[in-house]
C-alpha atoms as a PDB file:
ATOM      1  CA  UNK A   1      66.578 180.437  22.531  1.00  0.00           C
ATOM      2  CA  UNK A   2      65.754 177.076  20.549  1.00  0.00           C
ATOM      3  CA  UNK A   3      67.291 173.990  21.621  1.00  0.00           C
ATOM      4  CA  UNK A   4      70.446 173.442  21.061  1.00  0.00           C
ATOM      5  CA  UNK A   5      71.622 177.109  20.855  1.00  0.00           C
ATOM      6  CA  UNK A   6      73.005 178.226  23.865  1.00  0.00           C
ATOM      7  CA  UNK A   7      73.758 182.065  25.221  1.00  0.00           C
ATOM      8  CA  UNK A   8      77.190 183.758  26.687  1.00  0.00           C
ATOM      9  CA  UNK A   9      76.810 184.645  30.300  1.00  0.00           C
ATOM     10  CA  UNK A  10      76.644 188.596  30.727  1.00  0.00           C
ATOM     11  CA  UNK A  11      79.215 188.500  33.245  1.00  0.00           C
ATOM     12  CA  UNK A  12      81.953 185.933  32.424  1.00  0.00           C
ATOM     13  CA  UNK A  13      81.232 185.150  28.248  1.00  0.00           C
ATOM     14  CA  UNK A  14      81.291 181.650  29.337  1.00  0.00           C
ATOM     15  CA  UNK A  15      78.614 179.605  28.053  1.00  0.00           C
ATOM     16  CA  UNK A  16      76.683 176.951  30.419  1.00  0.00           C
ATOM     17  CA  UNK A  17      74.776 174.522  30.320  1.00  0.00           C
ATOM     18  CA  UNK A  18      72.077 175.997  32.735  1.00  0.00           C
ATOM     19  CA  UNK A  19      71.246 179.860  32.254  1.00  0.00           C
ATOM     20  CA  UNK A  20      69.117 182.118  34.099  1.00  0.00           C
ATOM     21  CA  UNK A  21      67.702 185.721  33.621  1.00  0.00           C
ATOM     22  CA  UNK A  22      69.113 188.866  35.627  1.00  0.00           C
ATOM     23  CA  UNK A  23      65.667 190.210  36.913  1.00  0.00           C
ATOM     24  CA  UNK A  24      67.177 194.004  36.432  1.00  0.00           C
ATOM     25  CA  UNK A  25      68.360 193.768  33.259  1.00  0.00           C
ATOM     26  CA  UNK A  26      67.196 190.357  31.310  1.00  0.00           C
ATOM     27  CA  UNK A  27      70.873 189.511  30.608  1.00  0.00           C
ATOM     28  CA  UNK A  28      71.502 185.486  30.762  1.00  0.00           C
ATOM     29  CA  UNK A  29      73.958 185.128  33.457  1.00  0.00           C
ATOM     30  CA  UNK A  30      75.395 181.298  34.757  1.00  0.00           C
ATOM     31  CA  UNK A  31      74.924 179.570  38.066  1.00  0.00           C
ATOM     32  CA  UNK A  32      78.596 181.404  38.885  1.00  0.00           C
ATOM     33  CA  UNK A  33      78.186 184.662  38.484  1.00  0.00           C
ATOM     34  CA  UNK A  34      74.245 184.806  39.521  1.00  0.00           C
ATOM     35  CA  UNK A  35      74.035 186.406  43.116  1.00  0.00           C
ATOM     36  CA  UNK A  36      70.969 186.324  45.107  1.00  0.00           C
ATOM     37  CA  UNK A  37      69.272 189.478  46.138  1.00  0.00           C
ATOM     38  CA  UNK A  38      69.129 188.972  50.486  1.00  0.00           C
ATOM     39  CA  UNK A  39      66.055 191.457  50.786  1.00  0.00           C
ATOM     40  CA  UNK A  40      63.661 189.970  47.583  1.00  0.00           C
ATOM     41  CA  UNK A  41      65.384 186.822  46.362  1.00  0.00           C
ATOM     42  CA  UNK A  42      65.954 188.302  43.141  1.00  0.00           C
ATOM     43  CA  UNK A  43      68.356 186.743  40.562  1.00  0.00           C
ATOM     44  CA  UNK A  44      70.714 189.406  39.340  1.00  0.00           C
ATOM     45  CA  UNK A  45      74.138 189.614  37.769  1.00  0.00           C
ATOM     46  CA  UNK A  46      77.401 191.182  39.306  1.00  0.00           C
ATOM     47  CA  UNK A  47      76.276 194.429  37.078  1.00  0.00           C
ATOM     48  CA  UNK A  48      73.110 194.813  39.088  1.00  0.00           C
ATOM     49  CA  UNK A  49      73.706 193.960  42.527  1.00  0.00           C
ATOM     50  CA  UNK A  50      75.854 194.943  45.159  1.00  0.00           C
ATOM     51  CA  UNK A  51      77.434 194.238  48.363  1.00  0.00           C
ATOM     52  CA  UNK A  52      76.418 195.760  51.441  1.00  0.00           C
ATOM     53  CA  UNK A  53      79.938 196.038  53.505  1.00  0.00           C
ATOM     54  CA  UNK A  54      78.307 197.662  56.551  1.00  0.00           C
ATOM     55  CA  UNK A  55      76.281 194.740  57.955  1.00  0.00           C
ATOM     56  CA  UNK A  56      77.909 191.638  59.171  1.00  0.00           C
ATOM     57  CA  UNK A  57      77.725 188.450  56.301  1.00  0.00           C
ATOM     58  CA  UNK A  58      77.850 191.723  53.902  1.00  0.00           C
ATOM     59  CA  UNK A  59      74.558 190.339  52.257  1.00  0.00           C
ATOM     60  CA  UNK A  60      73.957 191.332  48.241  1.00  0.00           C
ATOM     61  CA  UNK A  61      71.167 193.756  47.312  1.00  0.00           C
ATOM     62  CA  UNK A  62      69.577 194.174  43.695  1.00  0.00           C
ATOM     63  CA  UNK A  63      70.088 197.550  42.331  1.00  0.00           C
ATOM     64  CA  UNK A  64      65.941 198.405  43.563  1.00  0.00           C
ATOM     65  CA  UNK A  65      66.271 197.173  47.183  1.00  0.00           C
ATOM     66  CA  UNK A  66      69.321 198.797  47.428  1.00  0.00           C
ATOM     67  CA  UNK A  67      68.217 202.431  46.862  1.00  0.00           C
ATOM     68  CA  UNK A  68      65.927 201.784  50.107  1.00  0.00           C
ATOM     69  CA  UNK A  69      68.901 200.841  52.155  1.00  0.00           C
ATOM     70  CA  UNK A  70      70.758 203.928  53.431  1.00  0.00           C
END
């Protein structure tokens, strides 16, 4: 965006100061609601990650390095 415009965070509509890009979808998410991926280091929003319960410290997974975990 040019300077001085800023962009809503895909998860919480908040805007913030420092932005980055979900890697699955290109969404601008904030520092907040970014998680990062445990298997690739990916930055992706609460949308495109998710939670792996069954291991212990229930690390996050991107929606494409979670298909390979079954």
């Amino acid at each position: 965006p040019p300077m001085g415009v800023s962009k809503a965070c895909s998860s919480c509509i908040r805007t913030a100061d420092v932005k980055e890009v979900c890697t699955q979808c290109d969404k601008f998410v904030c520092q907040n609601c970014s998680r990062l991926c445990s298997c690739c280091n990916a930055v992706t929003c609460s949308l495109c990650s998710t939670v792996d319960c069954g291991d212990v410290g229930e690390p996050i997974l991107c929606n494409g390095c979670s298909i390979f975990q079954v």
